[in-house]
Protein backbone atom coordinates (compact mmCIF):
# COMPACT_ATOMS: atom_id res chain seq x y z
CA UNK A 1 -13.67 -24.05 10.16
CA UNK A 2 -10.42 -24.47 8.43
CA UNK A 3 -8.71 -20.95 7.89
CA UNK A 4 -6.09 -19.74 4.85
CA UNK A 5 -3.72 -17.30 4.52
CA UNK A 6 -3.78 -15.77 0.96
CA UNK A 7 -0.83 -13.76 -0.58
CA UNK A 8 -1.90 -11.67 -3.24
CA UNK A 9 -1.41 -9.11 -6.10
CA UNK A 10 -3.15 -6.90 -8.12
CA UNK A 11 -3.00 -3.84 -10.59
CA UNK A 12 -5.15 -1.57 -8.37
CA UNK A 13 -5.92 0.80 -11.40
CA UNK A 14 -9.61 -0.06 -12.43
CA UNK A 15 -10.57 -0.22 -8.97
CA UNK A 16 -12.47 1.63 -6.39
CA UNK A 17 -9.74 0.38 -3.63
CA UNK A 18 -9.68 -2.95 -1.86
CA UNK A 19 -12.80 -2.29 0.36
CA UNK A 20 -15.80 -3.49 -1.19
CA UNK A 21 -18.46 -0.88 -2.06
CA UNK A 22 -22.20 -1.15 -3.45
CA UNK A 23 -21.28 0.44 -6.75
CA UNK A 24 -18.06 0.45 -7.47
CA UNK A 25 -15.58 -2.55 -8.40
CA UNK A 26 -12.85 -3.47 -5.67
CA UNK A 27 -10.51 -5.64 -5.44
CA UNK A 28 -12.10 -7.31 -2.39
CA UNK A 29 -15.41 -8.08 -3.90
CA UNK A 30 -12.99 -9.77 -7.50
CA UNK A 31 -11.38 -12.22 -4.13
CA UNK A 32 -14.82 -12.65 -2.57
CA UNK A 33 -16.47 -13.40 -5.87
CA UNK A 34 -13.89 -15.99 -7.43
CA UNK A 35 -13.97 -17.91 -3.65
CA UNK A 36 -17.46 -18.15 -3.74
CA UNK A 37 -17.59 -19.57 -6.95
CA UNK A 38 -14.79 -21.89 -6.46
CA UNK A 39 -16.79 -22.87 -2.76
CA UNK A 40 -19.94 -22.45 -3.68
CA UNK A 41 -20.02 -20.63 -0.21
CA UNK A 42 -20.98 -16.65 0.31
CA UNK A 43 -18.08 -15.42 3.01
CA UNK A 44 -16.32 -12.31 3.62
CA UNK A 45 -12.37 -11.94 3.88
CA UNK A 46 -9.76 -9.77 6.01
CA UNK A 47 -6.91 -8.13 4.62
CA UNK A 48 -3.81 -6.59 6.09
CA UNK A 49 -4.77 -2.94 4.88
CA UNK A 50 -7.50 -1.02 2.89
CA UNK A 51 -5.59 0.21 -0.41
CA UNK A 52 -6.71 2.89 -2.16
CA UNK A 53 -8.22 3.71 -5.51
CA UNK A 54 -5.20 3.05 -8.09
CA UNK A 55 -3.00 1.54 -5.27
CA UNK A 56 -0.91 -1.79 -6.58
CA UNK A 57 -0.20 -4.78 -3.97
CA UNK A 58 2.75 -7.03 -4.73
CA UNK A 59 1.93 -8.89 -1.39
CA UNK A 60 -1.10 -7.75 -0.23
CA UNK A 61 -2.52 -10.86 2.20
CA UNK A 62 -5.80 -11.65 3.32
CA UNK A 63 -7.50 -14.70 5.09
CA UNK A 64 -10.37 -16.73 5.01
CA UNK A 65 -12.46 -19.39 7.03
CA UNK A 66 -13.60 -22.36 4.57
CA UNK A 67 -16.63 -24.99 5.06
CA UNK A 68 -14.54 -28.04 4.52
CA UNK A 69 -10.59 -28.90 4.15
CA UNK A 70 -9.32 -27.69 0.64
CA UNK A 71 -5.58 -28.36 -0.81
CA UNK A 72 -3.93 -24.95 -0.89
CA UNK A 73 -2.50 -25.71 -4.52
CA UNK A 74 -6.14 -26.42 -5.27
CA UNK A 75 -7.15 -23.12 -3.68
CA UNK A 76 -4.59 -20.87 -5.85
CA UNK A 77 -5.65 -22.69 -8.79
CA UNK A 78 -9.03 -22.38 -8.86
CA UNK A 79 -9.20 -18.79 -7.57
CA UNK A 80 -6.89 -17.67 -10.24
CA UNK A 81 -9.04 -19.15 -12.71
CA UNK A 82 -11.58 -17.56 -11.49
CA UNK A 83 -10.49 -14.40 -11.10
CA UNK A 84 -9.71 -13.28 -14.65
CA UNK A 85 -9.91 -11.37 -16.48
CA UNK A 86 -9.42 -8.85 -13.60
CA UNK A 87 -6.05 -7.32 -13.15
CA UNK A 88 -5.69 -9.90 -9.00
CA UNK A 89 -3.59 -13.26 -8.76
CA UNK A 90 -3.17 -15.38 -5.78
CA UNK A 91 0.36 -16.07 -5.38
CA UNK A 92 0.39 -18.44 -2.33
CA UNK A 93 -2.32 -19.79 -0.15
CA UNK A 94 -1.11 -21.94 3.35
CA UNK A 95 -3.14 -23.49 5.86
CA UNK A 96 -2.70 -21.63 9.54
CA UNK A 97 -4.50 -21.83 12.29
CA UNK A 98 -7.32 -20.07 13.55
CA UNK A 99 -5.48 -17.61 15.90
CA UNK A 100 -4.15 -16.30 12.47
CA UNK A 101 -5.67 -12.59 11.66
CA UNK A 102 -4.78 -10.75 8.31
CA UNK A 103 -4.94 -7.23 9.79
CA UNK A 104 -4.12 -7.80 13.53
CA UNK A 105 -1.55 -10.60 13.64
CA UNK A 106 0.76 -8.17 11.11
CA UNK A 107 3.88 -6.98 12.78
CA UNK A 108 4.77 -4.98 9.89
CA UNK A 109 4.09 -3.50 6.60
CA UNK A 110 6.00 -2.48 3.85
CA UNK A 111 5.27 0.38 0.99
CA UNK A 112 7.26 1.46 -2.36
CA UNK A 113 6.39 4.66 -3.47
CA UNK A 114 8.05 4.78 -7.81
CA UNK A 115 8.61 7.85 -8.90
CA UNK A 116 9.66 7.99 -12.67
CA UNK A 117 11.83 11.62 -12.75
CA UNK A 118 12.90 11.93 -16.37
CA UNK A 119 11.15 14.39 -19.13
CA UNK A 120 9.50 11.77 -21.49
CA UNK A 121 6.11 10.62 -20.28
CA UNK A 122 5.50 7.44 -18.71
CA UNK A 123 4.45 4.91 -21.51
CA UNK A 124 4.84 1.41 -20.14
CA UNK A 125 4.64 2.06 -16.53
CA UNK A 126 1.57 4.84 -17.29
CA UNK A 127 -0.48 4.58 -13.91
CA UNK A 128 2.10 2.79 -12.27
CA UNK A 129 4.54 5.34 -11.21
CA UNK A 130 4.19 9.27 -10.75
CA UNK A 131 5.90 10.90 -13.63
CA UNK A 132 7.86 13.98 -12.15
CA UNK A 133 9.71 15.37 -15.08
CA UNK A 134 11.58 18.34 -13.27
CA UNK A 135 15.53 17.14 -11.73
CA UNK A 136 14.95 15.68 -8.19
CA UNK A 137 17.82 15.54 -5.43
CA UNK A 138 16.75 11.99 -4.15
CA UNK A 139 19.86 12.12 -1.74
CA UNK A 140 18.50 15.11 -0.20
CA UNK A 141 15.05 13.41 -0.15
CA UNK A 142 16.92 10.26 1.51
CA UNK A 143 18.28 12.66 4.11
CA UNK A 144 15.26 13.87 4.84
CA UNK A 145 12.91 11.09 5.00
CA UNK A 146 16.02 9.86 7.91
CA UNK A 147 15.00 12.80 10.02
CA UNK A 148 11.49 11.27 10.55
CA UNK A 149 12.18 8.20 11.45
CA UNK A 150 11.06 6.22 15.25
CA UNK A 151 7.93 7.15 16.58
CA UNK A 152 5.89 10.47 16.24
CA UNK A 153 2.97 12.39 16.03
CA UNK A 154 2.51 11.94 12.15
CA UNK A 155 -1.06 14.36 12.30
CA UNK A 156 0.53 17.02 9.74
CA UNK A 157 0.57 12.95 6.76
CA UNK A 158 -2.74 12.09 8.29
CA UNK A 159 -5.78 12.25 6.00
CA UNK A 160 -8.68 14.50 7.55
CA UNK A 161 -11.10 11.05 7.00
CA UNK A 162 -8.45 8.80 8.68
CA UNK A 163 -10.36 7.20 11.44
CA UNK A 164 -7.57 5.99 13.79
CA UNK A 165 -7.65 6.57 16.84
CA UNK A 166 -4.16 8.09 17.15
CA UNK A 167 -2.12 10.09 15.29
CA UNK A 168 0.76 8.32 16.97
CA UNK A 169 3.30 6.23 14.60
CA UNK A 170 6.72 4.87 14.87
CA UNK A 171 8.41 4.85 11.37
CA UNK A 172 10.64 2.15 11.31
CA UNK A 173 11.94 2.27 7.80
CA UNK A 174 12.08 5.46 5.45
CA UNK A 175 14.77 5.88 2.52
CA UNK A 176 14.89 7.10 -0.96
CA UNK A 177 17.13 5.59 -3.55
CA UNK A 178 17.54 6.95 -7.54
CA UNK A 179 17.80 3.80 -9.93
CA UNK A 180 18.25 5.53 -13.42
CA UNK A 181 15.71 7.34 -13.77
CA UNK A 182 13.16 6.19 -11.32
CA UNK A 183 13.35 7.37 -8.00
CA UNK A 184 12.25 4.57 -5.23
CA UNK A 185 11.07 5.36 -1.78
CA UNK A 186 10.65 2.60 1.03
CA UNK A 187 8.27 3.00 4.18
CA UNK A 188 8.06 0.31 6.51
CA UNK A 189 5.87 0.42 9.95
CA UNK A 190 3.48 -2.16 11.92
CA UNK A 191 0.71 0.28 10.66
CA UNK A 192 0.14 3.80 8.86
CA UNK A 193 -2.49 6.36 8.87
CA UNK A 194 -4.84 6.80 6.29
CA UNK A 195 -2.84 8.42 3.67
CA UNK A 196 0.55 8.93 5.27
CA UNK A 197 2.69 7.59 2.81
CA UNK A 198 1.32 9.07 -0.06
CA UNK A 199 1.35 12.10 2.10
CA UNK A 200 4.99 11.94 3.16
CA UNK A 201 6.20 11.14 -0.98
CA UNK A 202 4.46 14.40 -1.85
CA UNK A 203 6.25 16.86 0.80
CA UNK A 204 9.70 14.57 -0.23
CA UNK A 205 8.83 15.44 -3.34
CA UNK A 206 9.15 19.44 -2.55
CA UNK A 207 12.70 18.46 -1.11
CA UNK A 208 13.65 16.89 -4.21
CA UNK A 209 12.93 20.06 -6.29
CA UNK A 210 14.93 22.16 -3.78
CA UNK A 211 11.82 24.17 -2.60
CA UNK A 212 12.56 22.62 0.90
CA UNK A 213 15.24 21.61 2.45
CA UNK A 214 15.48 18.46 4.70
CA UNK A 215 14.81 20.59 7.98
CA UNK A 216 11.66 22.09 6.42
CA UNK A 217 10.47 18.90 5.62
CA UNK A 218 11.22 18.14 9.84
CA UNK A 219 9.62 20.98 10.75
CA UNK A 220 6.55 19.99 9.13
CA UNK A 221 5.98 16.70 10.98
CA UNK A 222 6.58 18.89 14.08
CA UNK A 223 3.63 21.18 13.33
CA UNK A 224 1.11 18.76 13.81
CA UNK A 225 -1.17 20.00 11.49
CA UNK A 226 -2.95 18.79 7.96
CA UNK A 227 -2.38 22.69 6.61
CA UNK A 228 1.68 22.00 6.54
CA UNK A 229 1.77 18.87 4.56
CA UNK A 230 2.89 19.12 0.63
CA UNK A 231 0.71 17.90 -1.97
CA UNK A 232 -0.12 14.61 -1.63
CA UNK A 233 1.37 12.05 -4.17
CA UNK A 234 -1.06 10.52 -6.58
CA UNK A 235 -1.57 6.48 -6.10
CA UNK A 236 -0.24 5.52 -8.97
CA UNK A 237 3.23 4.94 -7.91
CA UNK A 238 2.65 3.19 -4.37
CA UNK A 239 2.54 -0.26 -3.85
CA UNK A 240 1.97 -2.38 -0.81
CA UNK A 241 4.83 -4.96 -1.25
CA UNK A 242 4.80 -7.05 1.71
CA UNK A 243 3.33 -7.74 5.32
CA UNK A 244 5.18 -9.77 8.10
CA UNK A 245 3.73 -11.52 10.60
């Protein structure tokens, strides 16, 4: 069966996550739906990660085995037709062959995390950032999220439902930038834990406000344990922008 690679992105806020689920809307069942009314075929598709409930994708990328040859134009077309009105376009679709695996071919993944850190509310970018209106250092954050980078135990930004089978990470890209007044942090890794970004962006976030310092936030990873992690950052503000293969 001919396979295709789909690049897509979505506004993750009125759904229950990318997974499907019996009775809740998710992005995954919006794709499934829209290909089996372009196809007239009932399949199933594999991403490169399981967003969450109010997570964005910028480059989120799936793929999926067809009855019969289709023109990838013809693909993007139809499935973006299709798919409104919901909040998901298909950006690119290519043919590839059928080694190709959405989740397990990845070699990495790549996460923003957009904080807006002014006093005024978010208005335009209203559940797409997390508004922080107290003064963050984000060069102290930057420093910080440095001293956790390469591979570690990451238990202490593991979710207590995350259902890999180690705790074991290695952190290839972590930095914080200030653009105005947004604050951007980067992530990049083959794969995270359930959580761990979102997890990592709240105890950064404790750094910012100078109730930690950078070693603190060290020590924490160190721990190893759930009961040392800050807060965790709501998924408003963390996208998935891109996965290599």
């Amino acid at each position: 069966m001919p396979r295709y690679k789909l690049t897509i992105e979505y506004d993750g806020t009125p759904f229950s996550g990318w997974q499907r689920q019996a009775d809740r809307p998710s992005v995954q069942q919006a794709v499934e739906e829209a290909i089996g009314r372009m196809s007239g075929e009932t399949i199933s598709i594999q991403a490169a990660g399981r967003t969450d409930a109010g997570v964005h994708a910028l480059g989120q990328v799936v793929h999926v085995d067809l009855g019969k040859d289709w023109d990838p134009f013809r693909i993007r077309e139809a499935l973006n037709y299709h798919l409104r009105p919901d909040p998901v376009a298909v950006l690119l679709v290519e043919a590839v062959d059928e080694s190709f695996e959405a989740r397990f071919s990845a070699l990495a993944r790549h996460y923003e995390y957009r904080i807006l850190n002014r006093r005024a509310p978010a208005v335009m970018e209203r559940q797409h950032v997390w508004h922080v209106p107290m003064p963050l250092d984000a060069d102290a954050m930057d420093h910080a999220a440095g001293l956790i980078l390469g591979k570690h135990d990451f238990t202490t930004f593991r979710s207590a439902e995350c259902q890999a089978n180690s705790p074991v990470r290695t952190l290839d890209v972590f930095s914080v930038r200030r653009e105005l007044d947004h604050i951007v942090v980067v992530a990049s890794a083959r794969s995270f834990l359930h959580h761990q970004v979102r997890s990592m962006v709240g105890s950064l976030k404790l750094v910012g406000e100078g109730k930690w310092s950078p070693k603190d936030f060290r020590a924490a990873l160190d721990a190893r344990q759930r009961s040392r992690c800050g807060a965790m950052a709501p998924p408003d503000g963390l996208y998935l922008t891109r996965v290599d293969y």
